[in-house]
PDB file of N, CA and C in Angstrom:
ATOM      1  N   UNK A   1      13.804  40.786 291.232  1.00  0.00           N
ATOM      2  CA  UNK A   1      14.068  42.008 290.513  1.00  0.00           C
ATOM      3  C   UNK A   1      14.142  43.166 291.491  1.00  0.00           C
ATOM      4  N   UNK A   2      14.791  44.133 290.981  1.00  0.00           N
ATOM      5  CA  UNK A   2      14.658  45.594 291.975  1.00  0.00           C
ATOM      6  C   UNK A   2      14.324  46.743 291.537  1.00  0.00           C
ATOM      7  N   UNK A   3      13.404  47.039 292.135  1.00  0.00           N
ATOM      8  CA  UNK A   3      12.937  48.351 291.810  1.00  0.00           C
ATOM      9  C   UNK A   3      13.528  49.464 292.334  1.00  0.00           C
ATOM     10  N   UNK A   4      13.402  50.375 291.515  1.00  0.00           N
ATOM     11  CA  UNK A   4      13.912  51.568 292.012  1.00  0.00           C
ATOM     12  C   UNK A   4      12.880  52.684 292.059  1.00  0.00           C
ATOM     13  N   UNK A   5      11.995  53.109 292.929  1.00  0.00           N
ATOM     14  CA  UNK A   5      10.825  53.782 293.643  1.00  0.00           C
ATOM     15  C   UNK A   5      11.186  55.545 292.365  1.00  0.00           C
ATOM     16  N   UNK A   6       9.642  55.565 291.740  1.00  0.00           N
ATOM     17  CA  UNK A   6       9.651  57.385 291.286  1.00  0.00           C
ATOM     18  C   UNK A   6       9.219  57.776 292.003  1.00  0.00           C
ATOM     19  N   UNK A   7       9.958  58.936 292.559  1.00  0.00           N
ATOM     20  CA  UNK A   7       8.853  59.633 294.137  1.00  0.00           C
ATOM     21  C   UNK A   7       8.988  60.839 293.485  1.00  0.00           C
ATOM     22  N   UNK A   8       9.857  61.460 292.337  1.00  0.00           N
ATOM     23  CA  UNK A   8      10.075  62.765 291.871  1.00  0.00           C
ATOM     24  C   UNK A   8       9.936  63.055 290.683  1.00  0.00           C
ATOM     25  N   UNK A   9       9.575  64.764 290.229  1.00  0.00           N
ATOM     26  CA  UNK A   9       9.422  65.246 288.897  1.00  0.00           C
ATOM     27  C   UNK A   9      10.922  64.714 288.311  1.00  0.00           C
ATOM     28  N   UNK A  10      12.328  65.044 289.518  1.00  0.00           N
ATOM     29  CA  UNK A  10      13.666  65.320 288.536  1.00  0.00           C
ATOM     30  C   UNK A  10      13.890  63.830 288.273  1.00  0.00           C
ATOM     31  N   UNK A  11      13.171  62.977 288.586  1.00  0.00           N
ATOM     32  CA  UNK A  11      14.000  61.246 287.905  1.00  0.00           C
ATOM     33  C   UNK A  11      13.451  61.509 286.676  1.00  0.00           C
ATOM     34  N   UNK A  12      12.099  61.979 286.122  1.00  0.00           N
ATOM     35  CA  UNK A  12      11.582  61.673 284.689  1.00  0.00           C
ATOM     36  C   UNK A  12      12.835  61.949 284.026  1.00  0.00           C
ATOM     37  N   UNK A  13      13.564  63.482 284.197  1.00  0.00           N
ATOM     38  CA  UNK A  13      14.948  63.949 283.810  1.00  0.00           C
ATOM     39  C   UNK A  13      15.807  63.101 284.054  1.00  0.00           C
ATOM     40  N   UNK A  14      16.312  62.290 284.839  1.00  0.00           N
ATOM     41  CA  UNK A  14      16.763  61.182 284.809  1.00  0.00           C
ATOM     42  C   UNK A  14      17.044  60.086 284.051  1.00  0.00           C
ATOM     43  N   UNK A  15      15.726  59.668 284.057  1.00  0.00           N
ATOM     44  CA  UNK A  15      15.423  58.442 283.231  1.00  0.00           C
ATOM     45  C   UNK A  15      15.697  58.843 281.878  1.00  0.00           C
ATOM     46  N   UNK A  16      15.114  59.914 280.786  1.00  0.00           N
ATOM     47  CA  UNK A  16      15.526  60.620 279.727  1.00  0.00           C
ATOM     48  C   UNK A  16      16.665  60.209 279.553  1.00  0.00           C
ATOM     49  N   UNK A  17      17.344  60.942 280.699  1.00  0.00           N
ATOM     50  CA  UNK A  17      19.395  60.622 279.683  1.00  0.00           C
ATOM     51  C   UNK A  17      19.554  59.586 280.070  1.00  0.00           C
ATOM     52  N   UNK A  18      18.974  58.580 281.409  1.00  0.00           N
ATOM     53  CA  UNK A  18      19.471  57.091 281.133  1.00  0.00           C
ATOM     54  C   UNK A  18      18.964  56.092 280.135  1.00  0.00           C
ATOM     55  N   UNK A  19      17.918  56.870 279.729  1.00  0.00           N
ATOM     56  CA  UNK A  19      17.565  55.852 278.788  1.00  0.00           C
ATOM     57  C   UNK A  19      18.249  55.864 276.931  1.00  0.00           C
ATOM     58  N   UNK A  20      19.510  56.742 277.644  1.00  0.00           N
ATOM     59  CA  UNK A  20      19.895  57.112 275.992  1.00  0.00           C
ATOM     60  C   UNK A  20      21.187  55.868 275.998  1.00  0.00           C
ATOM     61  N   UNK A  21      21.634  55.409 277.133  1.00  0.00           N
ATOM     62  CA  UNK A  21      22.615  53.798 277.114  1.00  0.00           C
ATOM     63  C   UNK A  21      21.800  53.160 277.189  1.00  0.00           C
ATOM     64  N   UNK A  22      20.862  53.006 277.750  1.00  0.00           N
ATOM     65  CA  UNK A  22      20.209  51.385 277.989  1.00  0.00           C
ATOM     66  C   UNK A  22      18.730  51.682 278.504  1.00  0.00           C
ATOM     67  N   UNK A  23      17.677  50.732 278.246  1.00  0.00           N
ATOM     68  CA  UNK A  23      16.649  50.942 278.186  1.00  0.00           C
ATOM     69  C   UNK A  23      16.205  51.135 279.406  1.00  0.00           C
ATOM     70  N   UNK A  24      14.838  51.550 279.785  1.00  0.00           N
ATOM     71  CA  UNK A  24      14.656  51.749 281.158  1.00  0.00           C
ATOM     72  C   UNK A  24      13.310  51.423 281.234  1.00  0.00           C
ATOM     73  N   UNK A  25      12.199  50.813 282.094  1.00  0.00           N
ATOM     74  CA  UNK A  25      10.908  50.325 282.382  1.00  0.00           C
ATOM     75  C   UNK A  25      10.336  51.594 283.455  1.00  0.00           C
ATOM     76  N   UNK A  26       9.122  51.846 282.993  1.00  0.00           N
ATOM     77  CA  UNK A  26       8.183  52.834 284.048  1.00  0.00           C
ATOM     78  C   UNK A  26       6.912  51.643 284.200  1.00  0.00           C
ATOM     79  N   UNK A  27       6.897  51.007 285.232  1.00  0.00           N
ATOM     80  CA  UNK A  27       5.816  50.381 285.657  1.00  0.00           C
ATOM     81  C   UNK A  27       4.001  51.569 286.626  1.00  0.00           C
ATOM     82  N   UNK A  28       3.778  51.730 285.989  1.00  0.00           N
ATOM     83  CA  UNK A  28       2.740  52.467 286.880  1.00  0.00           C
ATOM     84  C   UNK A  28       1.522  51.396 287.404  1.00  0.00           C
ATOM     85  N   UNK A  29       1.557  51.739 288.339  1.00  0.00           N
ATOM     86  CA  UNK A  29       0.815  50.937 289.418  1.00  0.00           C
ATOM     87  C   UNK A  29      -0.011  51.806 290.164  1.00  0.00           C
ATOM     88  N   UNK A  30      -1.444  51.300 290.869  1.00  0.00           N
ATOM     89  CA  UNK A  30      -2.345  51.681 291.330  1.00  0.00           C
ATOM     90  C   UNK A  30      -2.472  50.496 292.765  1.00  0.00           C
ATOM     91  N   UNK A  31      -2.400  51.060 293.889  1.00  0.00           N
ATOM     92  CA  UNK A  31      -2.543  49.992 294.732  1.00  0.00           C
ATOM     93  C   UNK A  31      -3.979  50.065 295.869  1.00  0.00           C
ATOM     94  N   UNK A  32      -5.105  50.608 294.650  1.00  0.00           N
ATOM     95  CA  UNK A  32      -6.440  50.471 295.129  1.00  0.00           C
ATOM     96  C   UNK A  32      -6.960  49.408 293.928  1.00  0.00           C
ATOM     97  N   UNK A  33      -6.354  48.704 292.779  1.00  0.00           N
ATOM     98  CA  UNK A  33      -6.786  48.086 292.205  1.00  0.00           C
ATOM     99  C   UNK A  33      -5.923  46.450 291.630  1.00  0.00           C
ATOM    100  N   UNK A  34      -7.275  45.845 291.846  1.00  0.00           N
ATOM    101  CA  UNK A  34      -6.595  44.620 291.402  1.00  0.00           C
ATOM    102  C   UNK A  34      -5.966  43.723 290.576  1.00  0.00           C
ATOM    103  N   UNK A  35      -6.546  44.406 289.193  1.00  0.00           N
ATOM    104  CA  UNK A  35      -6.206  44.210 288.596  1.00  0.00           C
ATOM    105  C   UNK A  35      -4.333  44.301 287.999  1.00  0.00           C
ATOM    106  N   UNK A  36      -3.980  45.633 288.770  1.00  0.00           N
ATOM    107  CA  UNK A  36      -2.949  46.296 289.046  1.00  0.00           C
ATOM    108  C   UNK A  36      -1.688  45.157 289.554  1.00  0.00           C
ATOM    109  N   UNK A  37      -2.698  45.041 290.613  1.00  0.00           N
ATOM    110  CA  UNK A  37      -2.026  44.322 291.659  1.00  0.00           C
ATOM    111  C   UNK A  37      -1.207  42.576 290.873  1.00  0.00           C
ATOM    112  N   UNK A  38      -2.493  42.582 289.861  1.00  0.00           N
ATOM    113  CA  UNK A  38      -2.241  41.281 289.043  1.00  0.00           C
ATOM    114  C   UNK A  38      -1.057  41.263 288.821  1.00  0.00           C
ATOM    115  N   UNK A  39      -1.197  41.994 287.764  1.00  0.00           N
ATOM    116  CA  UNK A  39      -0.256  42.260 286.514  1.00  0.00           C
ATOM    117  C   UNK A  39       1.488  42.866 286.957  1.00  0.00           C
ATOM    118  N   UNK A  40       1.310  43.321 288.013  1.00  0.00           N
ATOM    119  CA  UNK A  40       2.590  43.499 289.039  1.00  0.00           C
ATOM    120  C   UNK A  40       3.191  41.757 289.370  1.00  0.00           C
ATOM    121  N   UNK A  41       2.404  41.197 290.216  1.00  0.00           N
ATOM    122  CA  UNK A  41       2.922  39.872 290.419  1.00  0.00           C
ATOM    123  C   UNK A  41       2.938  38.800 289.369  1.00  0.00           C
ATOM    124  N   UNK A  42       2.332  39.094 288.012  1.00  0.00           N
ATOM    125  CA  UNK A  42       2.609  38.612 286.566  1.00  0.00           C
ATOM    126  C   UNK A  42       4.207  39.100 286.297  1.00  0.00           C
ATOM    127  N   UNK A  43       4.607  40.367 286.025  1.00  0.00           N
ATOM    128  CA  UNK A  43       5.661  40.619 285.246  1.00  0.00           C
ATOM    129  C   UNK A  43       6.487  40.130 286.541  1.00  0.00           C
ATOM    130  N   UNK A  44       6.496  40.414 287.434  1.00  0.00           N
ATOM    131  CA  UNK A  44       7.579  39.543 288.427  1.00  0.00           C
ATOM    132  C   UNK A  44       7.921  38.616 288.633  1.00  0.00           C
ATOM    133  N   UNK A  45       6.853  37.564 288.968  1.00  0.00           N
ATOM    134  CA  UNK A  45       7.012  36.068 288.146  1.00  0.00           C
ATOM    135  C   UNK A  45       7.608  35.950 287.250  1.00  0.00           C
ATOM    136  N   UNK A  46       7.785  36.389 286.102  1.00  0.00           N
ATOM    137  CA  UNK A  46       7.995  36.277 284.958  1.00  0.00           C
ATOM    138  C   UNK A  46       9.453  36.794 284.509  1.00  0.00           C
ATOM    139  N   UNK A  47       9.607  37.160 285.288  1.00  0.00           N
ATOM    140  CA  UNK A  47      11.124  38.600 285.290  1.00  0.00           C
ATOM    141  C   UNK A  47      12.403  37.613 285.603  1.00  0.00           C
ATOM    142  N   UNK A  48      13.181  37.283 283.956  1.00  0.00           N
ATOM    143  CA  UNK A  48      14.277  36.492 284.056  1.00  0.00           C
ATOM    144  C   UNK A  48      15.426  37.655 283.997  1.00  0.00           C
ATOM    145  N   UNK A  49      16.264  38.049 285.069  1.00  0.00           N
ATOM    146  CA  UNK A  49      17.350  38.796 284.985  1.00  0.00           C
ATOM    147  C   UNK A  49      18.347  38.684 283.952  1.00  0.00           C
ATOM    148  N   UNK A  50      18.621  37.404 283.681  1.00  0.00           N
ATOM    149  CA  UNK A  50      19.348  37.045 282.922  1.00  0.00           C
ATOM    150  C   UNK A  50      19.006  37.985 281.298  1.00  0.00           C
ATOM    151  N   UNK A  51      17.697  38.085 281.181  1.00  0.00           N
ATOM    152  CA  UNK A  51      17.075  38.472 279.739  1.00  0.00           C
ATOM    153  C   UNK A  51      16.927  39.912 280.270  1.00  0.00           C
ATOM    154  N   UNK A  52      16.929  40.562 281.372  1.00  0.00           N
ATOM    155  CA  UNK A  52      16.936  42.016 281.528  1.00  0.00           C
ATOM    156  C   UNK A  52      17.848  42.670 281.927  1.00  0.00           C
ATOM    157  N   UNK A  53      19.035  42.342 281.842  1.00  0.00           N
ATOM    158  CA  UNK A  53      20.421  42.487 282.824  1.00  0.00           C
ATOM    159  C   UNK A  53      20.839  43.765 282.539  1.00  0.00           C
ATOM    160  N   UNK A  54      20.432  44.666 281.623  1.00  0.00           N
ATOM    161  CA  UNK A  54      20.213  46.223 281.032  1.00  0.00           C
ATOM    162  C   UNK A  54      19.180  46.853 281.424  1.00  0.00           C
ATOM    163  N   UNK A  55      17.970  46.317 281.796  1.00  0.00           N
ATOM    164  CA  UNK A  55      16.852  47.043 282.000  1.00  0.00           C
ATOM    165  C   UNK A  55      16.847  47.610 283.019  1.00  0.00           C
ATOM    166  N   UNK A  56      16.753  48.967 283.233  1.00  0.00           N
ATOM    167  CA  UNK A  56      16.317  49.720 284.945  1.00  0.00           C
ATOM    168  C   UNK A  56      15.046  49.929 284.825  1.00  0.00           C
ATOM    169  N   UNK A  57      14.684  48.982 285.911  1.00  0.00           N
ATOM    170  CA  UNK A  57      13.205  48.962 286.190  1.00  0.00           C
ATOM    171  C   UNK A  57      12.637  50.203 287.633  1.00  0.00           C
ATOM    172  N   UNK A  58      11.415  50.693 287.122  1.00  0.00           N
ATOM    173  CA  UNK A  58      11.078  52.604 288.149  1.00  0.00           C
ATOM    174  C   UNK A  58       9.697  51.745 288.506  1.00  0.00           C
ATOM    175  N   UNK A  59       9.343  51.870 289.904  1.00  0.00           N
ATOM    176  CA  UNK A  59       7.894  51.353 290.132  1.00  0.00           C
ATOM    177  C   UNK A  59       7.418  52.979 290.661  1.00  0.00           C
ATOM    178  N   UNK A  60       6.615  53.176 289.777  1.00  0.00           N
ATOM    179  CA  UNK A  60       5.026  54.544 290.204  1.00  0.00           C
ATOM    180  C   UNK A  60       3.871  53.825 290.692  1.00  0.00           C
ATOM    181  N   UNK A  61       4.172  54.431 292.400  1.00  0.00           N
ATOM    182  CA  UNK A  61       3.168  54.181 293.146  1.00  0.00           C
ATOM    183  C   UNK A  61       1.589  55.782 292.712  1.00  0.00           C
ATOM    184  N   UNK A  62       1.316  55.433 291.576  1.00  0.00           N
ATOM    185  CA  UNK A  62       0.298  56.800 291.063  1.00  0.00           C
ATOM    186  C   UNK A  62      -0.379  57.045 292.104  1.00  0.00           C
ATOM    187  N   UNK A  63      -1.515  56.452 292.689  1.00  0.00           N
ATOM    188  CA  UNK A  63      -2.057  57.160 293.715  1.00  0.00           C
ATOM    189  C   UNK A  63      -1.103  58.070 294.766  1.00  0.00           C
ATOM    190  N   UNK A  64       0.023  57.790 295.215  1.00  0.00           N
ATOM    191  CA  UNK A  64       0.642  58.500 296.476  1.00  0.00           C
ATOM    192  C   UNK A  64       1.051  60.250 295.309  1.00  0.00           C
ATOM    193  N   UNK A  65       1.762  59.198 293.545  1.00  0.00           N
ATOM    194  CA  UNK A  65       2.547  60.366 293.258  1.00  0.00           C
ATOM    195  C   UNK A  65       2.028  60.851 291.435  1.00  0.00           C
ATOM    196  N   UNK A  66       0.698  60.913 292.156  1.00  0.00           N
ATOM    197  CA  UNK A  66      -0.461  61.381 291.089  1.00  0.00           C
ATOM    198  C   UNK A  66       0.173  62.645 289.782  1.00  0.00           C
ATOM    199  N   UNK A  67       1.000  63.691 290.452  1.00  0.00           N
ATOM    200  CA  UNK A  67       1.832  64.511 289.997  1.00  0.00           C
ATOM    201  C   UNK A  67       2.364  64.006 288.522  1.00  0.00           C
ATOM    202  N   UNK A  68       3.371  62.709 289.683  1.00  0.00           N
ATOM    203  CA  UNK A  68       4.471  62.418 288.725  1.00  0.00           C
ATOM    204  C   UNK A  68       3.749  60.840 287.474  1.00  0.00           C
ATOM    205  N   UNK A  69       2.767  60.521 287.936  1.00  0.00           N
ATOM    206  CA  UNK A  69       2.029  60.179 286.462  1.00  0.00           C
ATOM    207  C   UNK A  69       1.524  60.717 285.814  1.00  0.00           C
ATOM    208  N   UNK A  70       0.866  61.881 286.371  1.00  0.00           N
ATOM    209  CA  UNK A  70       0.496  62.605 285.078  1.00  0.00           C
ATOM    210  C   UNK A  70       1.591  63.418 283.836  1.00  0.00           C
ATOM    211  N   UNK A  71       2.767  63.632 284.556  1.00  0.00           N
ATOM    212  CA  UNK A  71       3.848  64.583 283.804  1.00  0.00           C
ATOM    213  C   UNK A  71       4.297  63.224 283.209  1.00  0.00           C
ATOM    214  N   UNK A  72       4.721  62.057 284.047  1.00  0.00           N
ATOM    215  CA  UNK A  72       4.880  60.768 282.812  1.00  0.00           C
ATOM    216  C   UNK A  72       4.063  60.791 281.500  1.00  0.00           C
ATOM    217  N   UNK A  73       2.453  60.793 281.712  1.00  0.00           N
ATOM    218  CA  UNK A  73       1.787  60.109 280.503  1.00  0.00           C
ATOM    219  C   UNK A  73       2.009  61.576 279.464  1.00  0.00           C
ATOM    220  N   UNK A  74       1.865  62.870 279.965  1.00  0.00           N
ATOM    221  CA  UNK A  74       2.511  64.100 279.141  1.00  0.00           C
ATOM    222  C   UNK A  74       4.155  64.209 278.682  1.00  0.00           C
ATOM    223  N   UNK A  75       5.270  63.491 279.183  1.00  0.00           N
ATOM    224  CA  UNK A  75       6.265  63.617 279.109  1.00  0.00           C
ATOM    225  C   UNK A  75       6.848  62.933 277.651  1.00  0.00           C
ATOM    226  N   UNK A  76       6.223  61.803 277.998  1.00  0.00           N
ATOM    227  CA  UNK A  76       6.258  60.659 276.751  1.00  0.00           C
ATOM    228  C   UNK A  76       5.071  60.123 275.874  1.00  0.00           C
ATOM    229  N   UNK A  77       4.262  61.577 276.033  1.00  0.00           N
ATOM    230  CA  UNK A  77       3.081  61.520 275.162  1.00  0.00           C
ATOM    231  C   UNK A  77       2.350  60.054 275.008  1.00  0.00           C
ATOM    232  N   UNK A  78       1.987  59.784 275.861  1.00  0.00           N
ATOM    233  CA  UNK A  78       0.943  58.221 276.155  1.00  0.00           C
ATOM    234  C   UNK A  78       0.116  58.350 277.308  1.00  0.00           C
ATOM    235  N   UNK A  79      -1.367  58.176 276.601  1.00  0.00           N
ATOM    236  CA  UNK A  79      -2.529  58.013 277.448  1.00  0.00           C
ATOM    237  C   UNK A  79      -1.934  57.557 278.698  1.00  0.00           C
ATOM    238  N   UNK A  80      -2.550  57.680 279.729  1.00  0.00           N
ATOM    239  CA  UNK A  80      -2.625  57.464 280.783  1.00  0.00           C
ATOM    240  C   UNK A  80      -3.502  56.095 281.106  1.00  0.00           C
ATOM    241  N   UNK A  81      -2.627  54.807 281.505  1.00  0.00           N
ATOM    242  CA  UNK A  81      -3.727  53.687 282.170  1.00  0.00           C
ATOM    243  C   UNK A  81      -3.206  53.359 283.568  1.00  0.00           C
ATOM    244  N   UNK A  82      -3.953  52.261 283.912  1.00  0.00           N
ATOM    245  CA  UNK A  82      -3.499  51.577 285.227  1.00  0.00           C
ATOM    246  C   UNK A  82      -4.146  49.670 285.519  1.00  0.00           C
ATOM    247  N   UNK A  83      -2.850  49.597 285.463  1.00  0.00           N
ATOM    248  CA  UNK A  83      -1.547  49.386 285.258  1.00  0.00           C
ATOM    249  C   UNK A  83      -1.006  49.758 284.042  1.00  0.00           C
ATOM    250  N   UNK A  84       0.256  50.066 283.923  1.00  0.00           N
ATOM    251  CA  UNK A  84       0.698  50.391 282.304  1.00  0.00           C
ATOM    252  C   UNK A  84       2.581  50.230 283.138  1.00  0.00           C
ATOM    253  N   UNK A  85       2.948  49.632 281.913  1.00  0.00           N
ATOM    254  CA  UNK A  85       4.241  49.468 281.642  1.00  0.00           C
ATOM    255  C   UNK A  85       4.522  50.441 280.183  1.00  0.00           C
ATOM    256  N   UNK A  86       5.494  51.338 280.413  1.00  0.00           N
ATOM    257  CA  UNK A  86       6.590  52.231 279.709  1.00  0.00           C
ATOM    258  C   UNK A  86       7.675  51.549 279.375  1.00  0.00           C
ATOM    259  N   UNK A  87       8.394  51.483 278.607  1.00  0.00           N
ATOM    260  CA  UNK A  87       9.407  51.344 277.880  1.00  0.00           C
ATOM    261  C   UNK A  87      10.293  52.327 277.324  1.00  0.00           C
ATOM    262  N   UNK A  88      11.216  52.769 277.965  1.00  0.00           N
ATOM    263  CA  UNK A  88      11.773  54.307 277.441  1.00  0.00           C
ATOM    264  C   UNK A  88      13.141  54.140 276.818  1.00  0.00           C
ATOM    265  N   UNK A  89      13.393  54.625 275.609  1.00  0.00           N
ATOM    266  CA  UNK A  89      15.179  54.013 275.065  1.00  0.00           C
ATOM    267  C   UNK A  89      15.200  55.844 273.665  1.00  0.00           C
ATOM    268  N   UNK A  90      16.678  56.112 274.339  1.00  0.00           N
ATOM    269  CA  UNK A  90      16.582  57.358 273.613  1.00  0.00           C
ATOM    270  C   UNK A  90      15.865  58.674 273.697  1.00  0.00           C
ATOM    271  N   UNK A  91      15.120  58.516 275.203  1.00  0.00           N
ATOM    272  CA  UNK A  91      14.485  59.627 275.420  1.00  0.00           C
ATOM    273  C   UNK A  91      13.118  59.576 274.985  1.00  0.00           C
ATOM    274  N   UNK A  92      12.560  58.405 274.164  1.00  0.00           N
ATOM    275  CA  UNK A  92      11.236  58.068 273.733  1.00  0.00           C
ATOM    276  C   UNK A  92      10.474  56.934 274.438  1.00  0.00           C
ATOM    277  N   UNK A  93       9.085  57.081 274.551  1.00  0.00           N
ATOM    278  CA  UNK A  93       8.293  55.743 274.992  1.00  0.00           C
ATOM    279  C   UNK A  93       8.292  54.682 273.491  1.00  0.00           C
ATOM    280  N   UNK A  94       9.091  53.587 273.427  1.00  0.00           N
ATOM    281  CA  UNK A  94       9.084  52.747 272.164  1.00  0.00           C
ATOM    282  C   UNK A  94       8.088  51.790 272.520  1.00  0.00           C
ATOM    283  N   UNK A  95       7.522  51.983 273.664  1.00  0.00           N
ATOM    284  CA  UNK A  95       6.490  50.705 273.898  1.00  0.00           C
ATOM    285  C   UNK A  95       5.492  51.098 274.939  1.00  0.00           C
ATOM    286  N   UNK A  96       4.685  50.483 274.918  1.00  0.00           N
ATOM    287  CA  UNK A  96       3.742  50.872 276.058  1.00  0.00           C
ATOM    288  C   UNK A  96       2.541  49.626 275.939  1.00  0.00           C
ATOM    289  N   UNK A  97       2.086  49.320 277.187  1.00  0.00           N
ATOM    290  CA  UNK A  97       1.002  48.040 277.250  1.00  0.00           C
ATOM    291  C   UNK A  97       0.466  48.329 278.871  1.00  0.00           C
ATOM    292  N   UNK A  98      -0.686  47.667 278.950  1.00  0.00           N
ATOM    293  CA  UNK A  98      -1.394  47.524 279.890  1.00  0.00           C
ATOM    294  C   UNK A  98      -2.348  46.493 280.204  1.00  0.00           C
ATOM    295  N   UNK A  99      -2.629  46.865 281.407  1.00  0.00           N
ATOM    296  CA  UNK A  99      -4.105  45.787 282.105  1.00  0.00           C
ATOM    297  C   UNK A  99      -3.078  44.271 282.089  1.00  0.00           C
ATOM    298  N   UNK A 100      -3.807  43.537 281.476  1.00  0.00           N
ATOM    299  CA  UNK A 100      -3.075  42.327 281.406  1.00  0.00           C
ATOM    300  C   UNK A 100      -2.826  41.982 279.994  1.00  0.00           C
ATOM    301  N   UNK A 101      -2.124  42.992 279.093  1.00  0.00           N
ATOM    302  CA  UNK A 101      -0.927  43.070 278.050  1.00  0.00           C
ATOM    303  C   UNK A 101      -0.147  42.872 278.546  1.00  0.00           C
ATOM    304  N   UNK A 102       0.353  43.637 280.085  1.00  0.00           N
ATOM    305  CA  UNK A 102       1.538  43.590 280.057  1.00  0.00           C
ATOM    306  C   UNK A 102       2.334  42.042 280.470  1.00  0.00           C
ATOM    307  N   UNK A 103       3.410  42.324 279.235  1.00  0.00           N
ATOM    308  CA  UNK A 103       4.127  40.753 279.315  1.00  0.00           C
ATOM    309  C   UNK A 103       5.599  41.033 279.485  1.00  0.00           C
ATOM    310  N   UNK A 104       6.149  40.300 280.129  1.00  0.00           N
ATOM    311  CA  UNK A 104       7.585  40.459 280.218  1.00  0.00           C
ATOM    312  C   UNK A 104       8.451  39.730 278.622  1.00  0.00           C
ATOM    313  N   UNK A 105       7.627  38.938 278.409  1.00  0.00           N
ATOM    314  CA  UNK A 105       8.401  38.672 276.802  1.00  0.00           C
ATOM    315  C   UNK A 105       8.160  39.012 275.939  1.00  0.00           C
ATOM    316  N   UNK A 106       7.103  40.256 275.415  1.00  0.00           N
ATOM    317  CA  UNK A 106       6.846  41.260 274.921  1.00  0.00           C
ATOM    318  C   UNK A 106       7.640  42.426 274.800  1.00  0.00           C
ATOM    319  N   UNK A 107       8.082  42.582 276.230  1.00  0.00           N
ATOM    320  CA  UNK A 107       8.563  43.790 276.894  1.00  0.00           C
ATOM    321  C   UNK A 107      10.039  43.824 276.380  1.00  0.00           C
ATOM    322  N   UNK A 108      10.614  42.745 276.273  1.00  0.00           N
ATOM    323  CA  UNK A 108      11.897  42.171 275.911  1.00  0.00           C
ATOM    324  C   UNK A 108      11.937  42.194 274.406  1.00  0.00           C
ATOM    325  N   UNK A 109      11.027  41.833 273.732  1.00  0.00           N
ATOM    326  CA  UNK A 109      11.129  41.900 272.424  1.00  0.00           C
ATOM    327  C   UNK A 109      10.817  43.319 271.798  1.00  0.00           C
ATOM    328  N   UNK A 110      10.519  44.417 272.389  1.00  0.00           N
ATOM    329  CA  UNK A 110      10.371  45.573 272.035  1.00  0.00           C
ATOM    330  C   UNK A 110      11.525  46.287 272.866  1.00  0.00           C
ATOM    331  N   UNK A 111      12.595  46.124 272.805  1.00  0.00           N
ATOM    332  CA  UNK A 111      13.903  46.494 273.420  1.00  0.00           C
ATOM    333  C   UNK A 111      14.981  46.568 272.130  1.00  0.00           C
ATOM    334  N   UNK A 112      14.992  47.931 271.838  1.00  0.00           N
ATOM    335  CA  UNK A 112      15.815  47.964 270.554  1.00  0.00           C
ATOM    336  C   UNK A 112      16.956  48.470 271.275  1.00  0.00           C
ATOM    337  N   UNK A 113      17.784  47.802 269.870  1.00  0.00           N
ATOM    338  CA  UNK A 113      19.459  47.826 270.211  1.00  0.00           C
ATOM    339  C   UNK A 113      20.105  48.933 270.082  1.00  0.00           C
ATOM    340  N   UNK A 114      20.666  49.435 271.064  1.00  0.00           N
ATOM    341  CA  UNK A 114      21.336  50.254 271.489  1.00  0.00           C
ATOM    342  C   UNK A 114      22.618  51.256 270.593  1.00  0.00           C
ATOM    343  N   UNK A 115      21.777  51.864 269.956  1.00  0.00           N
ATOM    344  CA  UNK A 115      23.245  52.783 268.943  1.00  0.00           C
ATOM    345  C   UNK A 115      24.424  52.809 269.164  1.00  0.00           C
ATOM    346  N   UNK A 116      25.768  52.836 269.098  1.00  0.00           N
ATOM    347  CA  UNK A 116      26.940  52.661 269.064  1.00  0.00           C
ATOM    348  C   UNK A 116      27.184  53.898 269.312  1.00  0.00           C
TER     349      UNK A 116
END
């Protein structure tokens, strides 16, 4: 899979209007914890392209870009965890999970279809 790194306030703006074609993933990650660390090499394992071939996946390194998780968990109005997977479609968080919730065939099944 490929990530595409949040290092900035203007991607949240970003992600917003991309997520109004096609859905988009905010993975937040902590890389002082292990649990973190789990659940990162869980959804990757697990990560069939074939079943995400729409999804743009954002990895938040939070500790480096503390900023830009906090304006995430305010942006799209959701507590703040770590690890936590976002789900953004239409400019809204339609999903959100953590610790070791997060599932990639979960994640997939909370992927609504795309308005015309």
């Amino acid at each position: 899979m490929n990530w595409r790194e949040l290092t900035s306030l203007d991607q949240l703006d970003e992600i917003v209007e991309r997520s109004k074609s096609q859905p988009v993933l905010i993975f937040k990650h902590s890389t002082r914890c292990s649990i973190s660390a789990a659940s990162l090499n869980r959804l990757e394992r697990k990560w069939d392209g074939d079943k995400a071939q729409n999804l743009e996946a954002y990895f938040l390194d939070l500790i480096a870009y503390r900023d830009i998780s906090n304006e995430t968990s305010a942006k799209f109005g959701i507590a703040h965890q770590s690890p936590q997977v976002l789900l953004i479609q239409n400019g809204e968080c339609v999903y959100d999970n953590s610790h070791f919730g997060i599932s990639f065939d979960e994640l997939i099944e909370n992927i609504k279809p795309v308005a015309a």
